[in-house]
PDB file of N, CA and C in Angstrom:
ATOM      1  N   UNK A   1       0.842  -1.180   0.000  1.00  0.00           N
ATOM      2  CA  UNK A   1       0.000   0.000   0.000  1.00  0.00           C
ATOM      3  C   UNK A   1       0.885   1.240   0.000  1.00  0.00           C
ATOM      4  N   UNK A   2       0.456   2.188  -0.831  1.00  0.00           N
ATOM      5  CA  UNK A   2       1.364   3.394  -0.719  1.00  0.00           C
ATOM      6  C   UNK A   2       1.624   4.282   0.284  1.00  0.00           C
ATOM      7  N   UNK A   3       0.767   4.064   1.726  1.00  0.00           N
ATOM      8  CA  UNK A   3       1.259   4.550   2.948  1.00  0.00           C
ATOM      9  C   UNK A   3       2.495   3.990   3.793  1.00  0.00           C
ATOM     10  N   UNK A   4       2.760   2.672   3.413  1.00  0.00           N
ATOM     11  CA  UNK A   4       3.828   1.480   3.977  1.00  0.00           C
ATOM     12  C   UNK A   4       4.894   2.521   4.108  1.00  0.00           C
ATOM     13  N   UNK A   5       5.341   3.044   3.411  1.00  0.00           N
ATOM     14  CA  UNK A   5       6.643   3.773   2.799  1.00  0.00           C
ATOM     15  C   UNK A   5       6.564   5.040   4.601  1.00  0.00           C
ATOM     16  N   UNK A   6       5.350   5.444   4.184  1.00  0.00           N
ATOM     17  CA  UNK A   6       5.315   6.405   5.630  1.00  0.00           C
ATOM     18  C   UNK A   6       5.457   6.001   7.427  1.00  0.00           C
ATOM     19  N   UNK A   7       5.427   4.170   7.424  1.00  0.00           N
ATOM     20  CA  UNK A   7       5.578   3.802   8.565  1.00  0.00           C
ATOM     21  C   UNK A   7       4.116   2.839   8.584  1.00  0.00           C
ATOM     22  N   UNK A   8       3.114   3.411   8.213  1.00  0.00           N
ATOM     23  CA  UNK A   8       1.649   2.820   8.265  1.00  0.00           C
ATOM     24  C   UNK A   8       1.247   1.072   8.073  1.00  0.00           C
ATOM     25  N   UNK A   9       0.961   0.187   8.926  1.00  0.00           N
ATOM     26  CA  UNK A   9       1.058  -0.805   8.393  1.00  0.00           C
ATOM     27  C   UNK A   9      -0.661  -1.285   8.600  1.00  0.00           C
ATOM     28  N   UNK A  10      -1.578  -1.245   7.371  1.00  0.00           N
ATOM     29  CA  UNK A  10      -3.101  -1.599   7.636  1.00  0.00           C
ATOM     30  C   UNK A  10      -3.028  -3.011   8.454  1.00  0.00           C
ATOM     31  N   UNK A  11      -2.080  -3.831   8.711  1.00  0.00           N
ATOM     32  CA  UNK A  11      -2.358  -4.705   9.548  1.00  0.00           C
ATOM     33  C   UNK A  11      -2.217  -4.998  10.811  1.00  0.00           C
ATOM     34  N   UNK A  12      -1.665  -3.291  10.907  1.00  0.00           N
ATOM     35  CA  UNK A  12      -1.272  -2.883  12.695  1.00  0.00           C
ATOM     36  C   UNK A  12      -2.049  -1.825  12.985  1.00  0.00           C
ATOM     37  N   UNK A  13      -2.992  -1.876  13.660  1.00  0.00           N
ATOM     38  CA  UNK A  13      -3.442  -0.536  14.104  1.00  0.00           C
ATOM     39  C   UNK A  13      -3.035   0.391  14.955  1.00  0.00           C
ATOM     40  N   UNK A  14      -1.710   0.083  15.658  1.00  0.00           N
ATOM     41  CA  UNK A  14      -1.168   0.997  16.261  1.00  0.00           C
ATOM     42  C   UNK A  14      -0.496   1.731  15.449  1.00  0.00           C
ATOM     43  N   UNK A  15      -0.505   1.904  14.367  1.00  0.00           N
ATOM     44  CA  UNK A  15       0.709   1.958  13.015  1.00  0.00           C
ATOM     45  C   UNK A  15      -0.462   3.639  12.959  1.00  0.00           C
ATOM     46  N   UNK A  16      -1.393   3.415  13.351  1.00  0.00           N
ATOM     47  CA  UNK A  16      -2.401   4.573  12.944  1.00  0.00           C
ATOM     48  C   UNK A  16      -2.230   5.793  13.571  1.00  0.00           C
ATOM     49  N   UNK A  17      -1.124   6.306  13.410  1.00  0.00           N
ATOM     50  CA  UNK A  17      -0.551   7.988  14.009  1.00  0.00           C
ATOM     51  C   UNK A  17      -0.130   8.521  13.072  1.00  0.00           C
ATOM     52  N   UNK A  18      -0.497  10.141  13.355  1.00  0.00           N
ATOM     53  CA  UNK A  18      -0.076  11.027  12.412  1.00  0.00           C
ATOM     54  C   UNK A  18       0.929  11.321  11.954  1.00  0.00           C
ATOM     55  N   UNK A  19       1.740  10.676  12.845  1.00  0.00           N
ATOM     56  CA  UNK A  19       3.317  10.407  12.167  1.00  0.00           C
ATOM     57  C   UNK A  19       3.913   9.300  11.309  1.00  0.00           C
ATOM     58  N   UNK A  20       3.233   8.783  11.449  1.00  0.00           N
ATOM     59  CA  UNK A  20       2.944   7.385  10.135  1.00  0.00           C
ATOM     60  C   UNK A  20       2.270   7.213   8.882  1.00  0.00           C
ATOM     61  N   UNK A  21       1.514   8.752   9.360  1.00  0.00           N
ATOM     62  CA  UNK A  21       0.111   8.457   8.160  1.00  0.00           C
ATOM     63  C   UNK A  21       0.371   9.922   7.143  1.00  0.00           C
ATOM     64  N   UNK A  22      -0.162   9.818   6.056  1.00  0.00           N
ATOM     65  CA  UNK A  22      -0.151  11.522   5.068  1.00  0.00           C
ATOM     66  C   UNK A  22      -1.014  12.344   5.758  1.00  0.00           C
ATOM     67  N   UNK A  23      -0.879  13.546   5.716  1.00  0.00           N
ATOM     68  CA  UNK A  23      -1.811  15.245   5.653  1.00  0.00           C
ATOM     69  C   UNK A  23      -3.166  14.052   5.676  1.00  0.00           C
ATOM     70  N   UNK A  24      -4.104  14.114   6.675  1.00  0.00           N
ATOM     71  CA  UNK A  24      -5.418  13.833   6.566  1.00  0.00           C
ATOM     72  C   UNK A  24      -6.368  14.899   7.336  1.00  0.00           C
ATOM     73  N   UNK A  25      -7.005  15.326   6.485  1.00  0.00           N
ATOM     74  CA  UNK A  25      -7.878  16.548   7.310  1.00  0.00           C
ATOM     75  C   UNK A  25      -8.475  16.150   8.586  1.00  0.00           C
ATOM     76  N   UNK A  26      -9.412  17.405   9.595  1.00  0.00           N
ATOM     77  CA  UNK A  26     -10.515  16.856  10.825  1.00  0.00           C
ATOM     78  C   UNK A  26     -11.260  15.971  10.349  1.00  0.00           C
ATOM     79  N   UNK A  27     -11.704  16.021   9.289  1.00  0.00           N
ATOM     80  CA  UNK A  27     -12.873  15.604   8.650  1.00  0.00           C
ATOM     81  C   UNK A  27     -12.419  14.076   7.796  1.00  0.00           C
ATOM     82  N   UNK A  28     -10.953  13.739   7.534  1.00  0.00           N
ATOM     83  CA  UNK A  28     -10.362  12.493   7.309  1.00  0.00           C
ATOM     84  C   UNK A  28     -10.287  12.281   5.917  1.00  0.00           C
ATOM     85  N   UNK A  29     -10.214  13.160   5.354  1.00  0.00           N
ATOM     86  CA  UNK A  29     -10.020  13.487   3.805  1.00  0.00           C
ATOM     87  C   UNK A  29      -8.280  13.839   3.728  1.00  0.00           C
ATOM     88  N   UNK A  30      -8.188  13.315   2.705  1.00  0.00           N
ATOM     89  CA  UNK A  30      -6.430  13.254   2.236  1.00  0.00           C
ATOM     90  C   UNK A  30      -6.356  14.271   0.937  1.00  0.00           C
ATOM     91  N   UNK A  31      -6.179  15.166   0.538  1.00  0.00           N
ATOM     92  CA  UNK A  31      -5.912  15.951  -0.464  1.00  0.00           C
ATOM     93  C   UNK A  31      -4.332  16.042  -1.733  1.00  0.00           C
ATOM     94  N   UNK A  32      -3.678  15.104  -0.776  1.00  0.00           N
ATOM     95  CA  UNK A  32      -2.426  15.566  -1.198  1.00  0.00           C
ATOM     96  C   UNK A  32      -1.896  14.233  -1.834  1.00  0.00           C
ATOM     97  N   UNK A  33      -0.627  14.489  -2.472  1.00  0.00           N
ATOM     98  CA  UNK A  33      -0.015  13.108  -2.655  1.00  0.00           C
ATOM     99  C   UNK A  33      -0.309  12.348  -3.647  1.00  0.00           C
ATOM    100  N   UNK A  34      -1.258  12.952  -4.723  1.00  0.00           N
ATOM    101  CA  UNK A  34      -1.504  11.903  -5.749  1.00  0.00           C
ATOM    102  C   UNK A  34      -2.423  11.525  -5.255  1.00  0.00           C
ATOM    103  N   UNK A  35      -2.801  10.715  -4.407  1.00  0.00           N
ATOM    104  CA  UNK A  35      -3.594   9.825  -3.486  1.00  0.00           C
ATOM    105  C   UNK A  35      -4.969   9.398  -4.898  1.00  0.00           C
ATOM    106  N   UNK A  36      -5.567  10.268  -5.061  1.00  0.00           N
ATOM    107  CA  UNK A  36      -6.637   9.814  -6.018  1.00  0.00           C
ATOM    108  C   UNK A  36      -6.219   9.382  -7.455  1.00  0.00           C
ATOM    109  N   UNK A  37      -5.289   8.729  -8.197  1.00  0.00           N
ATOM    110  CA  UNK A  37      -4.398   8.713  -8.633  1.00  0.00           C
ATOM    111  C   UNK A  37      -3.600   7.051  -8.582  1.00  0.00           C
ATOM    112  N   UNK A  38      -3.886   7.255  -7.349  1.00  0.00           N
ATOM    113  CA  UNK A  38      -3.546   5.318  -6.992  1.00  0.00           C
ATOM    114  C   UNK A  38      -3.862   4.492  -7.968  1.00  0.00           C
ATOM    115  N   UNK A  39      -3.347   3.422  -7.907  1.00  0.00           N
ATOM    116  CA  UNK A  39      -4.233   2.144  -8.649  1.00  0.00           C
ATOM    117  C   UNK A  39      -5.494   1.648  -8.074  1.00  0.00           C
ATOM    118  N   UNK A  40      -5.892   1.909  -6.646  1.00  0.00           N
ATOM    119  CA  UNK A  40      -6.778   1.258  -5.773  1.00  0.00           C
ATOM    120  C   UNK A  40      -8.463   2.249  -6.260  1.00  0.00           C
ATOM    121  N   UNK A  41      -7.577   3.714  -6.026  1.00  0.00           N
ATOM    122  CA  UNK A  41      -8.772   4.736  -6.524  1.00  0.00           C
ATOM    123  C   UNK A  41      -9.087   4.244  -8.163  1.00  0.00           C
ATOM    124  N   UNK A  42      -8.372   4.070  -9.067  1.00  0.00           N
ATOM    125  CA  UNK A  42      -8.743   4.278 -10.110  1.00  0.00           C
ATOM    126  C   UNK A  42      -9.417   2.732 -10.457  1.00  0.00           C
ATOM    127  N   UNK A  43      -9.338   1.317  -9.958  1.00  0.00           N
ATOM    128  CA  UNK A  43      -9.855   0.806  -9.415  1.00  0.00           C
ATOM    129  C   UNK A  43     -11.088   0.650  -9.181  1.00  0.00           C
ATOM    130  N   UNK A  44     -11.494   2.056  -8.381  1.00  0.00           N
ATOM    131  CA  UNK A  44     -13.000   1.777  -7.488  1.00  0.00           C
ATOM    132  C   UNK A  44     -13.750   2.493  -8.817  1.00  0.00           C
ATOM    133  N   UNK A  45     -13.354   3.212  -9.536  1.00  0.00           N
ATOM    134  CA  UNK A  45     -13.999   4.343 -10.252  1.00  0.00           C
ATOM    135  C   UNK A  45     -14.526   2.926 -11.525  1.00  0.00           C
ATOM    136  N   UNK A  46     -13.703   2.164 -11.526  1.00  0.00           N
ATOM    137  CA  UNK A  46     -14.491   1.396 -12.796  1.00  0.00           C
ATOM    138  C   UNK A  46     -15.127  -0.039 -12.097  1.00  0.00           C
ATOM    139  N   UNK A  47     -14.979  -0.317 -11.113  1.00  0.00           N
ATOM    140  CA  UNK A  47     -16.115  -1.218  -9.954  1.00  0.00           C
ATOM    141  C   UNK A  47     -17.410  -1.478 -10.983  1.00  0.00           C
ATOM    142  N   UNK A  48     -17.344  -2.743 -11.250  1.00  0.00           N
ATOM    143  CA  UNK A  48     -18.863  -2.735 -11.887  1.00  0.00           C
ATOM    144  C   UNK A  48     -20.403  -2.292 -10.839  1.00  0.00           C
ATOM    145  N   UNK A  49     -20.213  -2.317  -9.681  1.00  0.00           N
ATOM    146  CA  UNK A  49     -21.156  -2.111  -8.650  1.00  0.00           C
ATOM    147  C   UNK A  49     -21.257  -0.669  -8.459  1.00  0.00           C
ATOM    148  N   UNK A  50     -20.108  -0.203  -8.349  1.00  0.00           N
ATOM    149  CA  UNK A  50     -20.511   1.232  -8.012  1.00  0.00           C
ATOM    150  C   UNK A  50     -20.682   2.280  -9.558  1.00  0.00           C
ATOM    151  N   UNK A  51     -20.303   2.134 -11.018  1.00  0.00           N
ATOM    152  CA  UNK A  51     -20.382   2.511 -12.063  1.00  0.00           C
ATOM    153  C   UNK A  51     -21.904   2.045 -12.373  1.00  0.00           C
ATOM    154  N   UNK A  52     -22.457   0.793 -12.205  1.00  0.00           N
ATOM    155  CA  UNK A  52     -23.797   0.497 -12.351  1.00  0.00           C
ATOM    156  C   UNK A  52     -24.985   1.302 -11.715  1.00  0.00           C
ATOM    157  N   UNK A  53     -23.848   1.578 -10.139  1.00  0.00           N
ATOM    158  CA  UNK A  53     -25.243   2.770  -9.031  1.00  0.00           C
ATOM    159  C   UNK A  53     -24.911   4.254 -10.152  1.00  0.00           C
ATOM    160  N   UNK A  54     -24.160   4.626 -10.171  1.00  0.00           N
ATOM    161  CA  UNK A  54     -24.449   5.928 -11.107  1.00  0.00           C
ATOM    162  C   UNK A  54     -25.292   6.289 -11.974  1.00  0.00           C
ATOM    163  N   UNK A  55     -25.402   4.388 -13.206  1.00  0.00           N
ATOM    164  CA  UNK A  55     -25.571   5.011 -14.551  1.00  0.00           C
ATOM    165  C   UNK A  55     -27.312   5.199 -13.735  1.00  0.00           C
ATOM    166  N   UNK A  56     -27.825   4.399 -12.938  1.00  0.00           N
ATOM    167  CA  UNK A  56     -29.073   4.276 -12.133  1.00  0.00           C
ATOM    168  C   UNK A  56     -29.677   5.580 -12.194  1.00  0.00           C
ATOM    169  N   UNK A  57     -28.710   5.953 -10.965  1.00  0.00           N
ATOM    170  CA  UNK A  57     -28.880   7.362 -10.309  1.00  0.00           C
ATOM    171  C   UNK A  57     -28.924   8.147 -11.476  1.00  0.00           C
ATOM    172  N   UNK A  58     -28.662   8.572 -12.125  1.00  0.00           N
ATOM    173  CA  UNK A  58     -28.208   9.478 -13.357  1.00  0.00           C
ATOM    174  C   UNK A  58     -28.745   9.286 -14.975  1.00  0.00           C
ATOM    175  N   UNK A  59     -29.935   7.490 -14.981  1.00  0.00           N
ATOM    176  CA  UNK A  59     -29.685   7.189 -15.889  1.00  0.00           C
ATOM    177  C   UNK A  59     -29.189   7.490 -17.498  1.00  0.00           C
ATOM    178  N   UNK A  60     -27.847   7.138 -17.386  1.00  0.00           N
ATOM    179  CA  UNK A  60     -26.911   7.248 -18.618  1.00  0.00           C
ATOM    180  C   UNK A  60     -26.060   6.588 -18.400  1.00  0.00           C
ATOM    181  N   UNK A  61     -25.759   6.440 -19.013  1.00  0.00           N
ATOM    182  CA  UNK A  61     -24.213   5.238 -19.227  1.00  0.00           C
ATOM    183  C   UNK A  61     -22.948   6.413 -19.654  1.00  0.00           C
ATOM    184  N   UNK A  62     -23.043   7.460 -19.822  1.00  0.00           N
ATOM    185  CA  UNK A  62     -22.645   8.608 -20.427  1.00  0.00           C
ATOM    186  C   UNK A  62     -21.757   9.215 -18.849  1.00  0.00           C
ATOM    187  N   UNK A  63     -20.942   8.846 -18.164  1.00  0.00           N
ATOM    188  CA  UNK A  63     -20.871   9.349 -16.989  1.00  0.00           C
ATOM    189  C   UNK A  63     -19.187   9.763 -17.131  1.00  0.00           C
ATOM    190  N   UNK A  64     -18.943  10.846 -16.049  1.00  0.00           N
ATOM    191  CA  UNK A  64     -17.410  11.318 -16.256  1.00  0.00           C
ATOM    192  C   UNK A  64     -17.222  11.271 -14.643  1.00  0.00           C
ATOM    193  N   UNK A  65     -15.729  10.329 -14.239  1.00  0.00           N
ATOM    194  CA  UNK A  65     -15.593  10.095 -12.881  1.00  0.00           C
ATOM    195  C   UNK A  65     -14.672  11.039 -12.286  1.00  0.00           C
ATOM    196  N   UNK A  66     -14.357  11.502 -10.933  1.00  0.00           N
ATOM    197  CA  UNK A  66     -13.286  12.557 -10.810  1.00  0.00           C
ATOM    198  C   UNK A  66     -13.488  12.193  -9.295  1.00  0.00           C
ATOM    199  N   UNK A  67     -12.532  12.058  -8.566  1.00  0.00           N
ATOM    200  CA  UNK A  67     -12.095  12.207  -7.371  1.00  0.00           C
ATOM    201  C   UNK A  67     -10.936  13.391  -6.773  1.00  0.00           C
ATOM    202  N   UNK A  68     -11.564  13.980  -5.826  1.00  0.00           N
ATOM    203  CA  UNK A  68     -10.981  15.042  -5.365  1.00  0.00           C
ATOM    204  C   UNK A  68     -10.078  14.891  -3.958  1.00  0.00           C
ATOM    205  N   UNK A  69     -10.601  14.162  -3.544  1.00  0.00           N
ATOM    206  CA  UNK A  69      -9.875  13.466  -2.424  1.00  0.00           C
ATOM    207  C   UNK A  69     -10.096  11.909  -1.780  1.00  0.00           C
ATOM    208  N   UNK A  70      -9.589  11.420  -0.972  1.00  0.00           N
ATOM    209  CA  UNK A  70      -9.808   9.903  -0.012  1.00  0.00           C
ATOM    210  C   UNK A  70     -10.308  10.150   1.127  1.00  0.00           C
ATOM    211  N   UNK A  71     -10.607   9.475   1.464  1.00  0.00           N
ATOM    212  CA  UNK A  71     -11.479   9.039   2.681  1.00  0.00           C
ATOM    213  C   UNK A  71     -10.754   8.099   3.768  1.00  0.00           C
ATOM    214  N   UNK A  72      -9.852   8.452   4.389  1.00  0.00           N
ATOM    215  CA  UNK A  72      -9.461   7.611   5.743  1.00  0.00           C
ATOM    216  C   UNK A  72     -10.544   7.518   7.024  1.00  0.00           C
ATOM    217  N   UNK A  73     -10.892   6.097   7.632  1.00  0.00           N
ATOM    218  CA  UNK A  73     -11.193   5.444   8.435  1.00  0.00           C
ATOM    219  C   UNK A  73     -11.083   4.213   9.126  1.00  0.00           C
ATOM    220  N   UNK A  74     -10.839   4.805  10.263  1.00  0.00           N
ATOM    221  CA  UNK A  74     -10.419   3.833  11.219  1.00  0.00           C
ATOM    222  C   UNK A  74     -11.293   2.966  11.862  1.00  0.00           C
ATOM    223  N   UNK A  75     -11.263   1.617  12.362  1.00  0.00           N
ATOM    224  CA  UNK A  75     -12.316   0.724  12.995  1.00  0.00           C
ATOM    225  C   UNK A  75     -12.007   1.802  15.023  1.00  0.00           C
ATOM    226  N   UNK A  76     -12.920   2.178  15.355  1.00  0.00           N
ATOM    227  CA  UNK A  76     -13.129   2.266  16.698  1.00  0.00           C
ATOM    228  C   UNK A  76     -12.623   3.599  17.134  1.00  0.00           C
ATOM    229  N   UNK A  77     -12.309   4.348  16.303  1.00  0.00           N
ATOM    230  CA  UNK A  77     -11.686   5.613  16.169  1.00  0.00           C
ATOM    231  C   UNK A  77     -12.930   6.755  16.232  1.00  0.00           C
ATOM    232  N   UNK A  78     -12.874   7.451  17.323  1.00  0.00           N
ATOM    233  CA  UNK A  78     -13.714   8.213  17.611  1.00  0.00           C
ATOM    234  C   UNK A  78     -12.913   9.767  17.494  1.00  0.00           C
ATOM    235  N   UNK A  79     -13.583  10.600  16.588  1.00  0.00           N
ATOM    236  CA  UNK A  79     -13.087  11.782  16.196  1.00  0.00           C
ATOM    237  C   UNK A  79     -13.268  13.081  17.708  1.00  0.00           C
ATOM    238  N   UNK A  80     -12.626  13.687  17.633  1.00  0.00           N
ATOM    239  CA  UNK A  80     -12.769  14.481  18.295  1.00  0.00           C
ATOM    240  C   UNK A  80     -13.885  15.480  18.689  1.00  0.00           C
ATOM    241  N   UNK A  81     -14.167  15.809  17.552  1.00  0.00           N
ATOM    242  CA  UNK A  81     -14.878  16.908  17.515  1.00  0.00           C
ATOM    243  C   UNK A  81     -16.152  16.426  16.179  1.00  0.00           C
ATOM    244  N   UNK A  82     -17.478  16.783  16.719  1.00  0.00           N
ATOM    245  CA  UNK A  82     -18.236  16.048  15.729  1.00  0.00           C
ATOM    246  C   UNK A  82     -18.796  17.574  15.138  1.00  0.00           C
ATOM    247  N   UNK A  83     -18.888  16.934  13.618  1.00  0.00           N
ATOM    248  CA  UNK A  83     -18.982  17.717  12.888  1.00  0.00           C
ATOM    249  C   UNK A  83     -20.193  17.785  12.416  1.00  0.00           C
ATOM    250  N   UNK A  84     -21.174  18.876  11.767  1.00  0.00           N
ATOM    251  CA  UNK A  84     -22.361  19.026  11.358  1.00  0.00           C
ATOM    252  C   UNK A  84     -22.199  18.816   9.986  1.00  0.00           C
ATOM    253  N   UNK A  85     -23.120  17.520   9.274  1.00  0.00           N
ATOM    254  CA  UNK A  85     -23.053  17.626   7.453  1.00  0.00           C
ATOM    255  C   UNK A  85     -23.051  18.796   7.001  1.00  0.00           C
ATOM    256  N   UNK A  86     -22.733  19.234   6.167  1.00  0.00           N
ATOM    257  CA  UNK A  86     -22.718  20.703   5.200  1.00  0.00           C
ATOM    258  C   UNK A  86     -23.636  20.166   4.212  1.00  0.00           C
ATOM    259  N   UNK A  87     -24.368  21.342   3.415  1.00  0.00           N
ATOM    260  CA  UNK A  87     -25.216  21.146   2.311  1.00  0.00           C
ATOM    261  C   UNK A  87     -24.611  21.050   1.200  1.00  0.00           C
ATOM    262  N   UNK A  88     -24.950  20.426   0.598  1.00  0.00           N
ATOM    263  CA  UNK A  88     -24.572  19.800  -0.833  1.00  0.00           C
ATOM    264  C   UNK A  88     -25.481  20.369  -1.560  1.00  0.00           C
ATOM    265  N   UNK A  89     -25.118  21.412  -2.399  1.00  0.00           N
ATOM    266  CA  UNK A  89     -25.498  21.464  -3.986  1.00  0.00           C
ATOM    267  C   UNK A  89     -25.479  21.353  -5.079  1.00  0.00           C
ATOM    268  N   UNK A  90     -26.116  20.168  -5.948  1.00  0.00           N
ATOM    269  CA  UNK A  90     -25.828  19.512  -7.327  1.00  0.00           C
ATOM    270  C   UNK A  90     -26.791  20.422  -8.421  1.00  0.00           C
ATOM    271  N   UNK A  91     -25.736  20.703  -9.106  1.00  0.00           N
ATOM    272  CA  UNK A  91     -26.453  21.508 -10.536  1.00  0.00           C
ATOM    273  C   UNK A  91     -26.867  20.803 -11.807  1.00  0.00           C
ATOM    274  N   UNK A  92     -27.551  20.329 -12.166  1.00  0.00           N
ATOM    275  CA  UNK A  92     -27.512  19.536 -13.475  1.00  0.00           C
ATOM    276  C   UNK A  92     -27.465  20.309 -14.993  1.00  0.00           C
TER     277      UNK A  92
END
C-alpha cells in the first residue's frame, strides 16, 4: 500500500498515528499526494457495482468520474470533535 513507505502498516493498528500516516484533514479526507491517482482509486472508479449505481442514479451510461480526495477510516476511532453535514449542492 502506498502509505507502507510512511511507517503505516493496515495490519497494525497501532501503526495509525499522524506520524505514520499523510496530511489527513478533521474531517479524514487526504488531499495531497496523488492519493486519487492510486491504482486502488482508479480501481474503485471502474467497480462494476458502483459505475452500475451511477448510470441508475443518473440514468446514462454517459458518466465522467473525478475524485478530489480519499477518505481515511479507522475501525473504533472516535473523532474528536463532531462535525455538522454541510449542504450539498448539485447543478444539473
Amino acid at each position: 500500500m502506498w502509505t507502507s513507505n510512511l511507517g503505516f502498516d493496515r495490519n497494525d493498528l497501532t501503526t495509525a498515528h499522524k506520524s505514520k500516516l499523510p496530511l489527513i484533514s478533521e474531517k479524514g479526507m487526504c488531499l495531497h499526494y496523488a492519493v486519487t491517482h492510486e491504482d486502488f482509486a482508479w480501481d474503485i472508479r471502474g467497480e462494476p457495482g458502483v459505475v452500475g449505481a451511477f448510470e441508475k442514479v443518473y440514468d446514462t451510461k454517459d458518466l465522467l468520474v473525478s475524485f478530489d480526495a480519499i477518505n481515511f477510516g479507522f475501525p473504533k476511532y472516535v473523532r474528536p470533535v463532531q462535525y455538522k453535514p454541510f449542504r450539498r449542492l448539485y447543478k444539473q
